[in-house]
Protein backbone atom coordinates (compact mmCIF):
# COMPACT_ATOMS: atom_id res chain seq x y z
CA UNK A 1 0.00 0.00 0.00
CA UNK A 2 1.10 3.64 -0.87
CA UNK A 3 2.39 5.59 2.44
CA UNK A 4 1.00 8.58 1.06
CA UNK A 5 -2.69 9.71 -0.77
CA UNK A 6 -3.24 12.46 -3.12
CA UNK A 7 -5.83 14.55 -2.45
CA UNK A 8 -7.84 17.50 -3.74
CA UNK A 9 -8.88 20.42 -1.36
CA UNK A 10 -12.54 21.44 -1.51
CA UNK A 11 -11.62 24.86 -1.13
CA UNK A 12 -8.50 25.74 -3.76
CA UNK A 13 -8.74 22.34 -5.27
CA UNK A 14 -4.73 22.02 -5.05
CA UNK A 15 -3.48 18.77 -4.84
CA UNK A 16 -2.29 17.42 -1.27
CA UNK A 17 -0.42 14.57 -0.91
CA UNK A 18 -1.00 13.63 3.02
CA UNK A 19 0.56 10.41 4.44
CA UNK A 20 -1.85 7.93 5.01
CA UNK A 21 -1.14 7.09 8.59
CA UNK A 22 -2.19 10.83 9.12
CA UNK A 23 -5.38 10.76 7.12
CA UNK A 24 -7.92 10.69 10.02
CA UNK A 25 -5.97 13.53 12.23
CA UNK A 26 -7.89 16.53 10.09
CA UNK A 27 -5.27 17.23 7.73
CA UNK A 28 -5.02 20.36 5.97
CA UNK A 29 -4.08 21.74 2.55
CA UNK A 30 -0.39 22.89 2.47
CA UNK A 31 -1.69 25.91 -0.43
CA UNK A 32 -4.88 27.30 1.68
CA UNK A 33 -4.28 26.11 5.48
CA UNK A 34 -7.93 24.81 5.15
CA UNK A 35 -9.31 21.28 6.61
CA UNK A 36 -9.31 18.64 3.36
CA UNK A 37 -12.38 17.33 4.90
CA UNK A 38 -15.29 19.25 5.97
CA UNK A 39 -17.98 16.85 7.36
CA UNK A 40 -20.26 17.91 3.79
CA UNK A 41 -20.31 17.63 0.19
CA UNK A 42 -18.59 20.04 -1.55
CA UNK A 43 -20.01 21.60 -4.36
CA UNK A 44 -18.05 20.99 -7.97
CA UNK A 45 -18.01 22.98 -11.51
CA UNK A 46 -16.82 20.98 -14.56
CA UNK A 47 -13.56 21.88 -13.82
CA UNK A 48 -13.22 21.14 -10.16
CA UNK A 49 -14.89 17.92 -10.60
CA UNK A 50 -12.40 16.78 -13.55
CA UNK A 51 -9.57 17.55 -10.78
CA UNK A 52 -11.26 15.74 -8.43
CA UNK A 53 -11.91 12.83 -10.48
CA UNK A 54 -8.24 12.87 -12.03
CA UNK A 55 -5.85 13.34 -9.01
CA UNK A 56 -7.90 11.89 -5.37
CA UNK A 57 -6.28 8.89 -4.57
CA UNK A 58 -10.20 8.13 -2.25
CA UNK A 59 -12.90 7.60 -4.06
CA UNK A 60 -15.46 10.30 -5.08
CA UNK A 61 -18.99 9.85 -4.45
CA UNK A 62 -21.02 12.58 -6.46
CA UNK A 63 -24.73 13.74 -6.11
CA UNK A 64 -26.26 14.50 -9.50
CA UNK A 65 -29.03 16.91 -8.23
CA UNK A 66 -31.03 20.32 -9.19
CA UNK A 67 -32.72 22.62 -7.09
CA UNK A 68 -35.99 22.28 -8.52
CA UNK A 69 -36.28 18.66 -7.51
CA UNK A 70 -37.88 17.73 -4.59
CA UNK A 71 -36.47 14.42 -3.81
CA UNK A 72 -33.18 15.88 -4.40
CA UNK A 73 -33.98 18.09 -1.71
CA UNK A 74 -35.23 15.74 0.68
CA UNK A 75 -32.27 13.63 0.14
CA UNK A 76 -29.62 16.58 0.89
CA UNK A 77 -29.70 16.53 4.84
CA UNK A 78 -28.67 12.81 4.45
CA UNK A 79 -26.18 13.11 2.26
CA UNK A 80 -24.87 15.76 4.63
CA UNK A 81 -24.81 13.30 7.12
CA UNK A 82 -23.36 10.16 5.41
CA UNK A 83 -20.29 12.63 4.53
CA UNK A 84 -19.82 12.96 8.07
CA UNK A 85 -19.45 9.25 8.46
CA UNK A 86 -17.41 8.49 5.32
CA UNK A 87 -14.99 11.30 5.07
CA UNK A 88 -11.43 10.64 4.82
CA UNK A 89 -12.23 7.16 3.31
CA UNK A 90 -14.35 8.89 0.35
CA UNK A 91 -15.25 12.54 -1.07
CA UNK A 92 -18.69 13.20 -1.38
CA UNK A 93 -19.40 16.12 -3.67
CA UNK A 94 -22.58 17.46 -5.16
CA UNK A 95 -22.99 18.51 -8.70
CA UNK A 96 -26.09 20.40 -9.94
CA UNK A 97 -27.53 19.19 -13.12
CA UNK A 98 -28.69 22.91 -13.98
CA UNK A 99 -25.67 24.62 -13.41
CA UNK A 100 -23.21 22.00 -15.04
CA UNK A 101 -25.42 20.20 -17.60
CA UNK A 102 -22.61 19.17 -20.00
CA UNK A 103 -21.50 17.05 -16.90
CA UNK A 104 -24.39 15.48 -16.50
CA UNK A 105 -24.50 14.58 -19.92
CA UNK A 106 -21.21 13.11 -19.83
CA UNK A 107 -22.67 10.96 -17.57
CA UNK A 108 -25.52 10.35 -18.66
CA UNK A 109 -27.77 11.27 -16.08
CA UNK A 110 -31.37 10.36 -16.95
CA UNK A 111 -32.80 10.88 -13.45
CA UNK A 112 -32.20 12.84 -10.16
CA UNK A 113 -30.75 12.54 -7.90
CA UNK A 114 -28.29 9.98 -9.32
CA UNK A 115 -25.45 9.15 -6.99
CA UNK A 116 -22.26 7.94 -8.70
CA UNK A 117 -19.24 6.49 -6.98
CA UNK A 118 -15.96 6.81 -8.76
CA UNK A 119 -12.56 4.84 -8.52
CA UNK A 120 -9.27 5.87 -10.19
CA UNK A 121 -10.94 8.17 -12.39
CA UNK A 122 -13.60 5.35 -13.21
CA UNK A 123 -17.34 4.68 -12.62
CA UNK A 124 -17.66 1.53 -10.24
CA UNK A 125 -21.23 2.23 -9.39
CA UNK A 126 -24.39 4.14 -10.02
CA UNK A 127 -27.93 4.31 -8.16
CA UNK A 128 -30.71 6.66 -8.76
CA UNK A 129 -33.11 7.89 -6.77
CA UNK A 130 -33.30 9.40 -3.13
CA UNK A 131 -31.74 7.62 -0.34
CA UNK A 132 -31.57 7.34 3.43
CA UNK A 133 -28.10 8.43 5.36
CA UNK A 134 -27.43 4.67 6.60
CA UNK A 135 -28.16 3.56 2.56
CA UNK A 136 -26.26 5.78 1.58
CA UNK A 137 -23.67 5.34 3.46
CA UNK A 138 -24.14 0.76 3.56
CA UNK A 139 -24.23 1.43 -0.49
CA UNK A 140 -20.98 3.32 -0.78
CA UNK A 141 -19.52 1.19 1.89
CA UNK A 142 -20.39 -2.06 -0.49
CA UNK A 143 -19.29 -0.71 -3.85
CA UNK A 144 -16.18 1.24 -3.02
């Protein structure tokens, strides 16, 4: 196993390497001084979510959402919460379909919310529709 990570701040999005015996003791970006984890998604453009997707060594669990939809909306509190539980193991971002809709078709999202877990710069697993914090976080758990 690698004895460091690579990882992307959700604030400056500069790449971090951190060592990964010192991944749970709140490390923080050597550009910006901020926490790499927050406890919530973070919120990515095109091109944050491309640097995300191309240099995290976890893997990236994304929310395809929009703010008209009212599952999406329901389901936001809990995917506050299961980032709580499965930060530093995986980033959970949140991408709105509105705002970024040439990501979403790159994608192919059909349906929202659509959460997509990604591996090495890969899709390992997809599953639409709202979910519950503890599915959430017993799906992510399963597939990543």
């Amino acid at each position: 196993m690698n004895d460091s990570l690579h990882l992307v701040c959700p604030h400056c999005h500069a790449t971090n390497r951190v060592p990964t015996t010192r991944l749970t003791e709140q490390p923080r970006c050597g550009q910006c001084h901020r926490p790499l984890f927050v406890a919530h998604p973070v919120e990515l453009s095109t091109a944050d979510f491309d640097k995300h997707l191309s240099h995290d060594d976890i893997p990236l669990l994304v929310d395809f959402w929009a703010p008209w939809c009212g599952p999406c909306r329901m389901m936001a509190p809990a995917y506050q919460q299961a980032a709580a539980q499965l930060e530093p193991q995986v980033r959970l971002a949140k991408v709105n379909t509105e705002d970024e809709q040439d990501l979403a078709a790159r994608y192919g999202i059909r349906s929202i919310p659509t959460l997509v877990l990604f591996r090495n710069g890969r899709e390992v697993a997809r599953q639409a529709g709202a979910m519950s914090t503890v599915d959430i976080v017993r799906w992510t758990r399963a597939h990543g």
